[in-house]
PDB file of N, CA and C in Angstrom:
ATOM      1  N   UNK A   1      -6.930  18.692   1.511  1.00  0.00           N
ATOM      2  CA  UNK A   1      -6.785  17.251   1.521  1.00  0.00           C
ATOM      3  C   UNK A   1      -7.804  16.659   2.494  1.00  0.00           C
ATOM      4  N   UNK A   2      -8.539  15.735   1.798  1.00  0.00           N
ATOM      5  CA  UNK A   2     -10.031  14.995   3.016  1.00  0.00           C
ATOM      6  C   UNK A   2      -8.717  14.346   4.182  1.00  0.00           C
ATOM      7  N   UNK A   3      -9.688  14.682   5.260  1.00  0.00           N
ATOM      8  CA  UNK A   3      -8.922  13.813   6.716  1.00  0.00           C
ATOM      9  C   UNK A   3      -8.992  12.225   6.447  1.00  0.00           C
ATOM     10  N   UNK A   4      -9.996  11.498   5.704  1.00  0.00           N
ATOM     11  CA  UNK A   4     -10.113  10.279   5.670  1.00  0.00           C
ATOM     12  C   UNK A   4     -10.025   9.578   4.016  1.00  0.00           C
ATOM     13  N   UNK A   5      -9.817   8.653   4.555  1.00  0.00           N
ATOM     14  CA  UNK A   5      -9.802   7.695   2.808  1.00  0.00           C
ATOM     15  C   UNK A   5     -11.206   7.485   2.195  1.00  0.00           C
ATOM     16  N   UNK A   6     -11.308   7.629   1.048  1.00  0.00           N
ATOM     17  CA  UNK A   6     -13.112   7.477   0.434  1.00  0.00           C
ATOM     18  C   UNK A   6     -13.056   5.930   0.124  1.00  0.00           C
ATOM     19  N   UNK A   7     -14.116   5.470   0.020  1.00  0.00           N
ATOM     20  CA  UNK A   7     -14.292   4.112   0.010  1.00  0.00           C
ATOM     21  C   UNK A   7     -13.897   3.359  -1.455  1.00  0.00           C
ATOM     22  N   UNK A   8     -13.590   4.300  -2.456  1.00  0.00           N
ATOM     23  CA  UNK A   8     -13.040   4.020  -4.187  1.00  0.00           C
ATOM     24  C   UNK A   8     -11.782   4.040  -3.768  1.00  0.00           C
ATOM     25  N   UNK A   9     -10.980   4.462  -2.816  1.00  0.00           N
ATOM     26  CA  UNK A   9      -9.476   4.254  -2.575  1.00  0.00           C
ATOM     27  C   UNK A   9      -8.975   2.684  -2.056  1.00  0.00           C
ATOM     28  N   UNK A  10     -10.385   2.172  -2.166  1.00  0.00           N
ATOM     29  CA  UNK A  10      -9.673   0.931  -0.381  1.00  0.00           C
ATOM     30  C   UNK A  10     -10.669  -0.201  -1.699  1.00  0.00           C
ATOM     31  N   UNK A  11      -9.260  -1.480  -1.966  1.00  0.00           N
ATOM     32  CA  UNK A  11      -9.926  -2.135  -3.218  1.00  0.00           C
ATOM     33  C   UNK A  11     -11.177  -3.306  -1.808  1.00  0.00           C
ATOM     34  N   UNK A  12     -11.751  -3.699  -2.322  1.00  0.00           N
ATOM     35  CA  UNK A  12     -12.748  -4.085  -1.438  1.00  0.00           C
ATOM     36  C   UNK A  12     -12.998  -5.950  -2.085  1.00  0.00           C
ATOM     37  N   UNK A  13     -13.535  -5.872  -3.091  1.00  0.00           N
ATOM     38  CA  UNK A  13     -13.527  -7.144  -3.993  1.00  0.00           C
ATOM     39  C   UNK A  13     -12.462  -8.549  -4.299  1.00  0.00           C
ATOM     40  N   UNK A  14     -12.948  -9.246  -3.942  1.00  0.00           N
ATOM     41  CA  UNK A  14     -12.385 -10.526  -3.471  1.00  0.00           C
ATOM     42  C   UNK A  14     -11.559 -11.056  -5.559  1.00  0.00           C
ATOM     43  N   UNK A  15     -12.158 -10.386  -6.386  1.00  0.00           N
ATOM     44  CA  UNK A  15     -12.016 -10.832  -7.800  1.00  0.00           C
ATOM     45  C   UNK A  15     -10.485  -9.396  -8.394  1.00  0.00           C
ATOM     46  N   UNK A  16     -10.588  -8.363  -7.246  1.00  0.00           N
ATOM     47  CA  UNK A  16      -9.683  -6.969  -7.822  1.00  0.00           C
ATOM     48  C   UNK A  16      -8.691  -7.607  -6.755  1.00  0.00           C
ATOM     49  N   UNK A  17      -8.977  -8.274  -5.662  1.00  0.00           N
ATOM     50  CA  UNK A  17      -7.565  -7.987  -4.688  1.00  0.00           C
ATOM     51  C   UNK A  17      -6.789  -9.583  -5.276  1.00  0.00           C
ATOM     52  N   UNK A  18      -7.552 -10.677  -6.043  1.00  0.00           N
ATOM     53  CA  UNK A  18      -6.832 -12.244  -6.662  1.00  0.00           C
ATOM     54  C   UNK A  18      -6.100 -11.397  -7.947  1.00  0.00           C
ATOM     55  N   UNK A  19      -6.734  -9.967  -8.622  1.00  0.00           N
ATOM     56  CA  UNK A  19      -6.048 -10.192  -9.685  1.00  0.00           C
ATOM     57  C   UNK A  19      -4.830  -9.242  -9.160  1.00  0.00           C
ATOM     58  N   UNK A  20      -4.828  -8.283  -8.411  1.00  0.00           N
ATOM     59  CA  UNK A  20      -3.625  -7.808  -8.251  1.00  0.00           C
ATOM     60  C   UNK A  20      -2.770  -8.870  -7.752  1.00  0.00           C
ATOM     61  N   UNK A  21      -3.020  -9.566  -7.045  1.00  0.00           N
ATOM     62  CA  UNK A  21      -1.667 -10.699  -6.363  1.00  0.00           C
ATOM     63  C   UNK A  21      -1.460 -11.979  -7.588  1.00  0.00           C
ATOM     64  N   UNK A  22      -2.137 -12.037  -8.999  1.00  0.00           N
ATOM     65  CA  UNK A  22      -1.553 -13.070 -10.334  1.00  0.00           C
ATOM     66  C   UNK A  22      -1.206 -12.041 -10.762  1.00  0.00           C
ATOM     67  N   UNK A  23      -1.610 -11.042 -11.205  1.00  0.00           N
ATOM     68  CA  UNK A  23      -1.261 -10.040 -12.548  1.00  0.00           C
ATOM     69  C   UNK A  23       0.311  -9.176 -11.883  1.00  0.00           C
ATOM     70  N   UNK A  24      -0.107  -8.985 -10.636  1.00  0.00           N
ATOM     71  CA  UNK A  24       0.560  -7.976 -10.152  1.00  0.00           C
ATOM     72  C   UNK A  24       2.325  -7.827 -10.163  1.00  0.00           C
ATOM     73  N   UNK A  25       2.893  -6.727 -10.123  1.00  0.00           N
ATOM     74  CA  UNK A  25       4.335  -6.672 -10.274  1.00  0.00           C
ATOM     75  C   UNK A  25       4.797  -6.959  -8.542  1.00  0.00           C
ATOM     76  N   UNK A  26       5.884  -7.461  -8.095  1.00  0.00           N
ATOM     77  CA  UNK A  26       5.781  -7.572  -7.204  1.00  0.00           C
ATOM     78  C   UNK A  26       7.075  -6.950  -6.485  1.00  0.00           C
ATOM     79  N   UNK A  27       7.160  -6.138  -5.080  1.00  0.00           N
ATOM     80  CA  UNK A  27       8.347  -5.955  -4.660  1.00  0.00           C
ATOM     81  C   UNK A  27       8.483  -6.125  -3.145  1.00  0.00           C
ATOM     82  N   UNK A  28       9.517  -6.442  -2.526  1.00  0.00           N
ATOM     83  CA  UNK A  28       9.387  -6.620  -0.773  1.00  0.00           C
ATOM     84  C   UNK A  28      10.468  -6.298   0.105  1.00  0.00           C
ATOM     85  N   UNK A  29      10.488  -6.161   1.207  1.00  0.00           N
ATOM     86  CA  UNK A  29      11.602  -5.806   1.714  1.00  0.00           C
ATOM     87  C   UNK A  29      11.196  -6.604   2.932  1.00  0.00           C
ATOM     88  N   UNK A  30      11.866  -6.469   4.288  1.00  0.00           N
ATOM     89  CA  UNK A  30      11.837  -7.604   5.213  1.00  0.00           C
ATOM     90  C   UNK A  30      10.777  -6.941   6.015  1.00  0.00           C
ATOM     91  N   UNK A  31      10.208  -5.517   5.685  1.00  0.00           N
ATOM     92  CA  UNK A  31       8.660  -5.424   6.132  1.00  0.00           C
ATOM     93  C   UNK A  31       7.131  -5.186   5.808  1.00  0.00           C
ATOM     94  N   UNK A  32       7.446  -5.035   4.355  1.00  0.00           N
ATOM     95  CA  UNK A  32       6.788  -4.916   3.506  1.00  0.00           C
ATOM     96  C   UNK A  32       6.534  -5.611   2.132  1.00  0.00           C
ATOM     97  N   UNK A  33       5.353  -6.366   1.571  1.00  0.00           N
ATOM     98  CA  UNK A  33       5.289  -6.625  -0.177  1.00  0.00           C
ATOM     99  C   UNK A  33       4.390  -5.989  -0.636  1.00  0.00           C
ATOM    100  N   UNK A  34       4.893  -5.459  -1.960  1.00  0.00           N
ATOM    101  CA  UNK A  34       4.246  -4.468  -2.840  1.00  0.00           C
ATOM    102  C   UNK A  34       3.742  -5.159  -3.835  1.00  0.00           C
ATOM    103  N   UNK A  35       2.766  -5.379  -4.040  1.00  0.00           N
ATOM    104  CA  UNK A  35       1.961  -5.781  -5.308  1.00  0.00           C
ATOM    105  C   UNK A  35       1.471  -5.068  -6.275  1.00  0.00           C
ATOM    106  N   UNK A  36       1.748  -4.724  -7.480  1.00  0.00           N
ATOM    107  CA  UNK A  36       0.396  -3.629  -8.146  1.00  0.00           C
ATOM    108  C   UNK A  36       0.371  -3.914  -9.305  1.00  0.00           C
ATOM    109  N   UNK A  37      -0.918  -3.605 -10.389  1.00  0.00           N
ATOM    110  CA  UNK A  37      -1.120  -3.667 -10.963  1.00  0.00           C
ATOM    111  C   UNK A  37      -2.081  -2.550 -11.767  1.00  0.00           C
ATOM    112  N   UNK A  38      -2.028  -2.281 -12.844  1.00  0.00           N
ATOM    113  CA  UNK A  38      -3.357  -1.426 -13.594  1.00  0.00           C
ATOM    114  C   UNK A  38      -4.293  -1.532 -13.412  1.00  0.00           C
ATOM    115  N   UNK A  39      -5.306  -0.756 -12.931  1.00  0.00           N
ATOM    116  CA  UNK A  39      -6.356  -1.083 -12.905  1.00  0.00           C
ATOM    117  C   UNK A  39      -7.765  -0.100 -13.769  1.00  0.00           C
ATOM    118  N   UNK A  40      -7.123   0.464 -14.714  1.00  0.00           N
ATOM    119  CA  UNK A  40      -7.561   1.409 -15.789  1.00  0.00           C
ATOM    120  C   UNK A  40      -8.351   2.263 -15.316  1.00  0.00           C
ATOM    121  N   UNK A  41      -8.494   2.804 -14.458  1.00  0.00           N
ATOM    122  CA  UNK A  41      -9.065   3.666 -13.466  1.00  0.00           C
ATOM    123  C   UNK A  41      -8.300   5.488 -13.556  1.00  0.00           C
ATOM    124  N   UNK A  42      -8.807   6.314 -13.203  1.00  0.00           N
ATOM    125  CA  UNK A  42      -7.989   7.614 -12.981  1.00  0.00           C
ATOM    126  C   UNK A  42      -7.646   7.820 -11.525  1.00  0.00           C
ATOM    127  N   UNK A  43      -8.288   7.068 -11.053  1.00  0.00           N
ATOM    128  CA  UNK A  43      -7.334   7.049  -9.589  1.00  0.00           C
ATOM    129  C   UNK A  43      -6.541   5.508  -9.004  1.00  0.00           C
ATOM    130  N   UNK A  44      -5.660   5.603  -7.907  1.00  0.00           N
ATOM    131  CA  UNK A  44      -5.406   4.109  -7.602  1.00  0.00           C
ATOM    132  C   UNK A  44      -5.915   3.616  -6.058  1.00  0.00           C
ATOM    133  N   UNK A  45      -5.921   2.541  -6.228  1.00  0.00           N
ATOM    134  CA  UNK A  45      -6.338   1.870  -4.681  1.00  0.00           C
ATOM    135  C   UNK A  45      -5.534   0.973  -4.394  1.00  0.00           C
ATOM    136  N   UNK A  46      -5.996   0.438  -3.088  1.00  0.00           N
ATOM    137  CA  UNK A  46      -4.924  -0.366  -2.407  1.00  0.00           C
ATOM    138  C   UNK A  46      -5.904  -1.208  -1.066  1.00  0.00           C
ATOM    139  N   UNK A  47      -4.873  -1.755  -0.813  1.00  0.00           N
ATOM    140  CA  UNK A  47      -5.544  -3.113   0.631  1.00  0.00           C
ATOM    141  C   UNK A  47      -4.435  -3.212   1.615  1.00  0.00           C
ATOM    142  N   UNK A  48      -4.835  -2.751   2.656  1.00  0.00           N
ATOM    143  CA  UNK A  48      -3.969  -3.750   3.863  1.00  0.00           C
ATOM    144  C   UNK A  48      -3.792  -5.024   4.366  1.00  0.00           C
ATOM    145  N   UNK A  49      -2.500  -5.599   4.290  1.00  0.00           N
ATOM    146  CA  UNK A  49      -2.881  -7.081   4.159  1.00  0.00           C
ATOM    147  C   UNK A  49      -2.138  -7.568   5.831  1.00  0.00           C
ATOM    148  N   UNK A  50      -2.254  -7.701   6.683  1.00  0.00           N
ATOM    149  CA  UNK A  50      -1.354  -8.054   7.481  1.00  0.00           C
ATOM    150  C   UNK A  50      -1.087  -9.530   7.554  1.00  0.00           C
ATOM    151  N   UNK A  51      -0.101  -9.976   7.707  1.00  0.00           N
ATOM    152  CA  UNK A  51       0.020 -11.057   7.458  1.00  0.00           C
ATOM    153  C   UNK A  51      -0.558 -11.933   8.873  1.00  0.00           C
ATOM    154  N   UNK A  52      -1.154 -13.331   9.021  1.00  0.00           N
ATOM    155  CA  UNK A  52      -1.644 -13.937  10.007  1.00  0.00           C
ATOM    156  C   UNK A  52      -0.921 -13.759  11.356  1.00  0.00           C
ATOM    157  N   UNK A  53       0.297 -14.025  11.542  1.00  0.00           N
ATOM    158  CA  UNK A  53       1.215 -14.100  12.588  1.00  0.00           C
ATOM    159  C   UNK A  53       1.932 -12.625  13.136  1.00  0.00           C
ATOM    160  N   UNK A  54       0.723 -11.393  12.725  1.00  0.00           N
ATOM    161  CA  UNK A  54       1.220 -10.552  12.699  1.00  0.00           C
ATOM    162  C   UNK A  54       0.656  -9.965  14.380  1.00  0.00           C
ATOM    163  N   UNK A  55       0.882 -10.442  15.557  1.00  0.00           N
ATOM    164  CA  UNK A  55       0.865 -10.296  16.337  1.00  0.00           C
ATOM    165  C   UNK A  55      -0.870 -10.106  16.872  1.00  0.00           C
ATOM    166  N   UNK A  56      -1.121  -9.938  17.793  1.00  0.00           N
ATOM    167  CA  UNK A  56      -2.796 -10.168  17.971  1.00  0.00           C
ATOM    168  C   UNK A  56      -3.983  -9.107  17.183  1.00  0.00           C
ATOM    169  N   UNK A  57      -4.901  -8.998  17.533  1.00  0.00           N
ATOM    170  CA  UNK A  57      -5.943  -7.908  16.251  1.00  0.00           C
ATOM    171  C   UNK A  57      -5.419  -6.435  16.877  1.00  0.00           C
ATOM    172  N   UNK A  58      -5.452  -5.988  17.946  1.00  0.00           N
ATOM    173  CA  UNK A  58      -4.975  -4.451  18.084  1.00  0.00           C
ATOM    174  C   UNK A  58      -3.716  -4.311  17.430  1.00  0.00           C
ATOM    175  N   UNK A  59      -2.678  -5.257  17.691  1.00  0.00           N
ATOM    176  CA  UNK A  59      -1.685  -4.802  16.883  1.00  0.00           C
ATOM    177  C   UNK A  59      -1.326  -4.719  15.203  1.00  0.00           C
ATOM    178  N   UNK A  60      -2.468  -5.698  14.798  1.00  0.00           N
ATOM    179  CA  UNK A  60      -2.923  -5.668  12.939  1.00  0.00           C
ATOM    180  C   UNK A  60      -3.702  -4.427  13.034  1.00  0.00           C
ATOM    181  N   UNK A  61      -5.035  -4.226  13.604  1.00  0.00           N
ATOM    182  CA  UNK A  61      -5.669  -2.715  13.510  1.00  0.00           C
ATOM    183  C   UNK A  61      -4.577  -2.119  13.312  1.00  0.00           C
ATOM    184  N   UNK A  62      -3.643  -1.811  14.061  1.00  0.00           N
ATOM    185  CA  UNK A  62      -2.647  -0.568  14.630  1.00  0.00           C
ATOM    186  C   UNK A  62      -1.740  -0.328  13.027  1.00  0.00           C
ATOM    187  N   UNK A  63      -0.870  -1.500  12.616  1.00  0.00           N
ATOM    188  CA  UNK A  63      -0.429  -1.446  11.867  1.00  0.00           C
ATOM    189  C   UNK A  63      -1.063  -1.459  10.391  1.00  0.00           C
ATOM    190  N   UNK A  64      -2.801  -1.657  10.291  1.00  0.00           N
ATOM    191  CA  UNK A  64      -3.282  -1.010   9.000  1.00  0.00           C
ATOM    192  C   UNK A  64      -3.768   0.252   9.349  1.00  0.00           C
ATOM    193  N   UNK A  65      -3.691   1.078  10.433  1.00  0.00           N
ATOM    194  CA  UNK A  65      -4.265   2.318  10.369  1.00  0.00           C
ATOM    195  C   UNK A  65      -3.214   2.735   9.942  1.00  0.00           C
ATOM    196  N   UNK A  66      -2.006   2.902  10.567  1.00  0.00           N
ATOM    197  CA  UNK A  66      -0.409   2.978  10.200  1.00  0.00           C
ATOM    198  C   UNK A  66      -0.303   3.396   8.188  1.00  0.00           C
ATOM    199  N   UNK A  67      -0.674   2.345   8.031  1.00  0.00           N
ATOM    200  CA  UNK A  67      -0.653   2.132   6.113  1.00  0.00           C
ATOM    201  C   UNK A  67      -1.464   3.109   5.636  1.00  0.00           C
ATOM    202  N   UNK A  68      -2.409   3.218   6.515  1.00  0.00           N
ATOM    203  CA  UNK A  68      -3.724   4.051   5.671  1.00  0.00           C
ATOM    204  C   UNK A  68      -3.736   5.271   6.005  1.00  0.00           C
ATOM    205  N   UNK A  69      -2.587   5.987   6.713  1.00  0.00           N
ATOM    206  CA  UNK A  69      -2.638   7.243   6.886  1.00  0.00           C
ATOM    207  C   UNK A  69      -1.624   7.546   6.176  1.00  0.00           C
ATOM    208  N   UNK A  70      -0.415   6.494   6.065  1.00  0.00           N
ATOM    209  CA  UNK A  70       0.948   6.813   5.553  1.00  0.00           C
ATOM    210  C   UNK A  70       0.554   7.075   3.600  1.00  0.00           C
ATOM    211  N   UNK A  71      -0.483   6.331   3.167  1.00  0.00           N
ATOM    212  CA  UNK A  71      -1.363   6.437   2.156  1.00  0.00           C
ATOM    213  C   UNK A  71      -2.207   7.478   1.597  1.00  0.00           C
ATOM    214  N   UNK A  72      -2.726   7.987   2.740  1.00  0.00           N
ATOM    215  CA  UNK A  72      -3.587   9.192   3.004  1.00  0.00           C
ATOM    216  C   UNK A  72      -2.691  10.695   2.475  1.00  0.00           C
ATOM    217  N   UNK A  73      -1.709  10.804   3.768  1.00  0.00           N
ATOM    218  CA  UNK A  73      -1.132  11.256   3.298  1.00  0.00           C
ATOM    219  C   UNK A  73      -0.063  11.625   2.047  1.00  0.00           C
ATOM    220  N   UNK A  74       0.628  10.498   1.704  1.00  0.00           N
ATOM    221  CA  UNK A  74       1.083  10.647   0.272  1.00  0.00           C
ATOM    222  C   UNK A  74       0.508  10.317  -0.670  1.00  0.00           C
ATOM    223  N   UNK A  75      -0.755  10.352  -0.647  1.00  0.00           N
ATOM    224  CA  UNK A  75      -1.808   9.809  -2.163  1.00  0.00           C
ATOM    225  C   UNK A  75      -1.104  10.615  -3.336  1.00  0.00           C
ATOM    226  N   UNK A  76      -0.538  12.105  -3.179  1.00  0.00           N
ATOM    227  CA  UNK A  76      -0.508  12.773  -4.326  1.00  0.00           C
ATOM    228  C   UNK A  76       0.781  12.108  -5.254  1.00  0.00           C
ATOM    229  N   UNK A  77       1.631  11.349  -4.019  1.00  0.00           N
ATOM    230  CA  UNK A  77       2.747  10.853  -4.760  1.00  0.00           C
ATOM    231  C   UNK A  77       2.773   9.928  -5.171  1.00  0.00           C
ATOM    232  N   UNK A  78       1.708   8.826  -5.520  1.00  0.00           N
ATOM    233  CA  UNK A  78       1.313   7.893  -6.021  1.00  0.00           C
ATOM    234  C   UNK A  78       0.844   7.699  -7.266  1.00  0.00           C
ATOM    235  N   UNK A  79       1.345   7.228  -8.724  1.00  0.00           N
ATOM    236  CA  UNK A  79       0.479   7.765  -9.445  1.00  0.00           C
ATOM    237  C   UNK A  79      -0.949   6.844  -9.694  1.00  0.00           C
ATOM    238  N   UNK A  80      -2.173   7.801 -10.542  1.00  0.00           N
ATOM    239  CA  UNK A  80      -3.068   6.807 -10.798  1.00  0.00           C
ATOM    240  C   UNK A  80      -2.918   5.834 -11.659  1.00  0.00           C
ATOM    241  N   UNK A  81      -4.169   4.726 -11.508  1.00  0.00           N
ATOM    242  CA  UNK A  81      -4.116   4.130 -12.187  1.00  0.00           C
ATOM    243  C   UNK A  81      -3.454   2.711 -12.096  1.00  0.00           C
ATOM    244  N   UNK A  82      -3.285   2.137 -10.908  1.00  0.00           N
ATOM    245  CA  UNK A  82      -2.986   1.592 -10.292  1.00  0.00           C
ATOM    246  C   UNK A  82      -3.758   0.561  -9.121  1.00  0.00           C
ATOM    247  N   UNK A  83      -3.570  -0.556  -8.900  1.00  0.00           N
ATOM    248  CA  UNK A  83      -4.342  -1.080  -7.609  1.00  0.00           C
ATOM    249  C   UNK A  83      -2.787  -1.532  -6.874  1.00  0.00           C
ATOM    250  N   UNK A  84      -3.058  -1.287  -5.727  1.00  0.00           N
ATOM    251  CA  UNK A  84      -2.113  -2.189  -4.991  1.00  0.00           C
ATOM    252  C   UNK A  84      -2.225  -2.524  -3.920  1.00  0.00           C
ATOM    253  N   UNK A  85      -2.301  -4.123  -3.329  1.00  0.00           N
ATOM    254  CA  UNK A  85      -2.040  -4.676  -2.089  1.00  0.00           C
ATOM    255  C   UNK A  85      -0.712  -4.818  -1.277  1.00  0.00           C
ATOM    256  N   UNK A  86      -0.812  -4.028   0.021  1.00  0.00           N
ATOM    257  CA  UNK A  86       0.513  -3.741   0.472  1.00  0.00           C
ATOM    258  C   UNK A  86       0.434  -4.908   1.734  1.00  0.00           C
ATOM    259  N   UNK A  87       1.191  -6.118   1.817  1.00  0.00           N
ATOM    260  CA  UNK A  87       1.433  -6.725   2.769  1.00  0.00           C
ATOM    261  C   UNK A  87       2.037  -6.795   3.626  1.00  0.00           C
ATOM    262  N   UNK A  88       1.987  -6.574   5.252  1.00  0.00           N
ATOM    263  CA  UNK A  88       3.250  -6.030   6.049  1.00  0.00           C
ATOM    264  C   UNK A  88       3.515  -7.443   7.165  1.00  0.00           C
ATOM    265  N   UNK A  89       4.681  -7.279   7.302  1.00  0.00           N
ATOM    266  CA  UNK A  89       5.271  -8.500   7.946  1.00  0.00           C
ATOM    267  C   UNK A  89       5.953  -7.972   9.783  1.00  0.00           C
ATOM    268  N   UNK A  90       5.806  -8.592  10.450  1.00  0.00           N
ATOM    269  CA  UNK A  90       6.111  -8.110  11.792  1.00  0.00           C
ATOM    270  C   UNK A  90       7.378  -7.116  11.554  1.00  0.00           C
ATOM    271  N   UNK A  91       7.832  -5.878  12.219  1.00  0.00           N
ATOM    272  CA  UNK A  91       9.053  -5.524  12.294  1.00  0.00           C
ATOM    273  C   UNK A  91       8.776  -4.335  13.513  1.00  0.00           C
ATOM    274  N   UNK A  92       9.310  -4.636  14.309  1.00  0.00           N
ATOM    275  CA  UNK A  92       8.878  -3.687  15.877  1.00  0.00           C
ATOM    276  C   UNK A  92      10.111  -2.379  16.028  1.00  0.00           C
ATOM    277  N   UNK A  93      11.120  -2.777  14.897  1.00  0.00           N
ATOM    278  CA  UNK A  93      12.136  -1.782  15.135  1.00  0.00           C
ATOM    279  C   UNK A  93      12.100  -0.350  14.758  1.00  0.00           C
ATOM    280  N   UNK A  94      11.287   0.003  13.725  1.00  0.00           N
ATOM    281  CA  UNK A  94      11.058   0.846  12.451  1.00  0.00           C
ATOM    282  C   UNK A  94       9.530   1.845  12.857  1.00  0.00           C
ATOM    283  N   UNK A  95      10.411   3.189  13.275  1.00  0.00           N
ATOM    284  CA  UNK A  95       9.520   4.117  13.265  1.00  0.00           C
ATOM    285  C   UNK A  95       8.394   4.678  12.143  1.00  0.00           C
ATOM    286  N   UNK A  96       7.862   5.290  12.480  1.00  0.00           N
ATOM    287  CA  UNK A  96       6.473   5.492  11.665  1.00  0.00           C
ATOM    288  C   UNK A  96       7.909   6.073  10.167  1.00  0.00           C
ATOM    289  N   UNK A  97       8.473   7.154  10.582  1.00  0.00           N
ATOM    290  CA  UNK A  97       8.708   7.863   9.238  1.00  0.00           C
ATOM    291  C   UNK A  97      10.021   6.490   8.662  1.00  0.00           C
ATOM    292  N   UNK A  98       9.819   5.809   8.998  1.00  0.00           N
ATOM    293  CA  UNK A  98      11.117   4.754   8.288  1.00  0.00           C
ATOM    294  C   UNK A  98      10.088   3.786   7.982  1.00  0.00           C
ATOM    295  N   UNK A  99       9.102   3.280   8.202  1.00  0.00           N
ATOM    296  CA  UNK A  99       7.846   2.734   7.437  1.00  0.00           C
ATOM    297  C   UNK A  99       7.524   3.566   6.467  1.00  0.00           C
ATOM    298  N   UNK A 100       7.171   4.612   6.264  1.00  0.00           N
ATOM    299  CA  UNK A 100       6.698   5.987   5.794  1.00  0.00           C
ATOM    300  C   UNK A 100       7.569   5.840   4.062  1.00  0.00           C
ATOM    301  N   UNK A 101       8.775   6.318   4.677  1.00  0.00           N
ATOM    302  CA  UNK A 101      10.002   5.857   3.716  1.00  0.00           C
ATOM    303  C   UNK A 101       9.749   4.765   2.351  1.00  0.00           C
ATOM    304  N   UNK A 102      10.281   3.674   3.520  1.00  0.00           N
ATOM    305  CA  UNK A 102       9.884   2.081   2.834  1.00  0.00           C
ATOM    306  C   UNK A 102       9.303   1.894   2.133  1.00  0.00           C
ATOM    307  N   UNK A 103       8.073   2.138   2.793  1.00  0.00           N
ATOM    308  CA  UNK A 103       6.443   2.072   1.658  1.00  0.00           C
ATOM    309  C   UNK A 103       6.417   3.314   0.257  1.00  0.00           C
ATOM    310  N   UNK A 104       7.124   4.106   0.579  1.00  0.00           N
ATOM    311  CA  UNK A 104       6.702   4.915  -0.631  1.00  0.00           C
ATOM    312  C   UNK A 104       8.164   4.143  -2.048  1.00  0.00           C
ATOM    313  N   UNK A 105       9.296   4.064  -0.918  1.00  0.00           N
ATOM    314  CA  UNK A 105      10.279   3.117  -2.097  1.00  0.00           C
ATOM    315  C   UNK A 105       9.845   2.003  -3.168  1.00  0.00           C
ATOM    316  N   UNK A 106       9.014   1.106  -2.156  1.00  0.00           N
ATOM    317  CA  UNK A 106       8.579  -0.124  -2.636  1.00  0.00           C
ATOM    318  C   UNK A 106       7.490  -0.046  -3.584  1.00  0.00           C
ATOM    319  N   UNK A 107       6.389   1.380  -3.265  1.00  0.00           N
ATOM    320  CA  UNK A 107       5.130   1.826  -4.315  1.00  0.00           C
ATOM    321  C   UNK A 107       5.685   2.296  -5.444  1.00  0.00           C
ATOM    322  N   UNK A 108       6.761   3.029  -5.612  1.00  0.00           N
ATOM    323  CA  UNK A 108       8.069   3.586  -6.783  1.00  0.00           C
ATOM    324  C   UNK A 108       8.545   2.250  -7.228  1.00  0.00           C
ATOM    325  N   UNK A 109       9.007   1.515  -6.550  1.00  0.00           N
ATOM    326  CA  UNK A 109       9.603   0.498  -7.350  1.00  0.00           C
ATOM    327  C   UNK A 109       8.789  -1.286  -8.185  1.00  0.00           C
ATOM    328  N   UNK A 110       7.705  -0.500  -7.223  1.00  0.00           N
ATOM    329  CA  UNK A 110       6.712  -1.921  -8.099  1.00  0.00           C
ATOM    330  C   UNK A 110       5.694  -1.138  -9.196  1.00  0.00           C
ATOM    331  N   UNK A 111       5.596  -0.222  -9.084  1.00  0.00           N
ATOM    332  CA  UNK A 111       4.732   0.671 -10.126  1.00  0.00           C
ATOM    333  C   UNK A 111       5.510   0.376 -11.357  1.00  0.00           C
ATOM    334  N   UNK A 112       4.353  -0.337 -12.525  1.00  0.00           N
ATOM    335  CA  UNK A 112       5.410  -1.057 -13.653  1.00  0.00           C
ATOM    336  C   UNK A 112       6.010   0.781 -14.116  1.00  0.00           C
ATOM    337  N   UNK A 113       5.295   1.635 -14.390  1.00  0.00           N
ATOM    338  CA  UNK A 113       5.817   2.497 -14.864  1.00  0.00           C
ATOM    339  C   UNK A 113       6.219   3.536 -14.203  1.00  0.00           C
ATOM    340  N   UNK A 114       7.617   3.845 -13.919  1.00  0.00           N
ATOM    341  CA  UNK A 114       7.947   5.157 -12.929  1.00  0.00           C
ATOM    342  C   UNK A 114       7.247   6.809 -13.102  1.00  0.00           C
ATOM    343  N   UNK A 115       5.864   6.646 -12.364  1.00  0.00           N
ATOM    344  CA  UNK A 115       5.271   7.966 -12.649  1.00  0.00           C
ATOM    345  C   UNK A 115       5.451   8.729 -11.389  1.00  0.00           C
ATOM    346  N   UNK A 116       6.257   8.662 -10.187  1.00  0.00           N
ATOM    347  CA  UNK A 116       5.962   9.386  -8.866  1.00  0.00           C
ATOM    348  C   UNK A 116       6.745  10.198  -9.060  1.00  0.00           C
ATOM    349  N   UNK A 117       6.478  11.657  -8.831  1.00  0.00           N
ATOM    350  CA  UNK A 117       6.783  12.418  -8.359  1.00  0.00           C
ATOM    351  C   UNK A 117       7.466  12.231  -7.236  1.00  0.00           C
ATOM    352  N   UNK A 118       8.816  13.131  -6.622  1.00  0.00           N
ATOM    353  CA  UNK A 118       9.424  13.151  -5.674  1.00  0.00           C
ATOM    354  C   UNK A 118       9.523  14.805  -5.622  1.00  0.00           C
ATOM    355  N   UNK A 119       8.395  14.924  -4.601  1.00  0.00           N
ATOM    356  CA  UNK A 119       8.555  16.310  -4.022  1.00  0.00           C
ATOM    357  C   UNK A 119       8.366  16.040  -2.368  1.00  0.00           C
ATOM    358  N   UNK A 120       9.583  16.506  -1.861  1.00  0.00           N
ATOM    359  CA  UNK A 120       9.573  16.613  -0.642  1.00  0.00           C
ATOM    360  C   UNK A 120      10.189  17.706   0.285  1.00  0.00           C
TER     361      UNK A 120
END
């Protein structure tokens, strides 16, 4: 497994990240929104979105490195074919593996079609 994310994983384009947030299916919880959509691709991507009021820039850095490892690491349980923007909302209570959790619930449950694997 590469230590880092390749640059086809991380949607970049101002025209792929408007259509996932119209087209997109949407799901949220009180720290997270899941957006996704098809993106006819054999692999999927995604964006960190922190929301403005999400405490000063080290603590947005902190909490998209957070996403992008929790990503990193479960890429295999994700299926392709997919784009998704994950938006995170302040929550100071919630350890890495209960973020960890969350995020993979919410990628299962906004994925229009249930393709994840659950191997753990």
């Amino acid at each position: 497994m590469r230590r880092s994310l390749t640059d086809k994983q991380i949607i970049r384009l101002k025209t792929d990240i408007d259509r996932v947030f119209k087209a997109g299916k949407r799901k949220s919880l009180s720290c997270f929104k899941v957006y996704s959509a098809a993106n006819g691709k054999s692999f999927s991507r995604f964006i960190v979105i922190p929301v403005r009021h999400y405490g000063n820039s080290v603590q947005r850095n902190h909490i998209r490195r957070q996403v992008k490892e929790i990503w990193r690491l479960n890429q295999e349980k994700v299926p392709a074919g997919f784009d998704y923007a994950i938006v995170v909302y302040p929550d100071s209570t919630l350890s890495y593996r209960e973020k960890e959790n969350l995020l993979l619930g919410l990628i299962e449950k906004s994925t229009p079609v249930h393709t994840m694997s659950h191997t753990e």
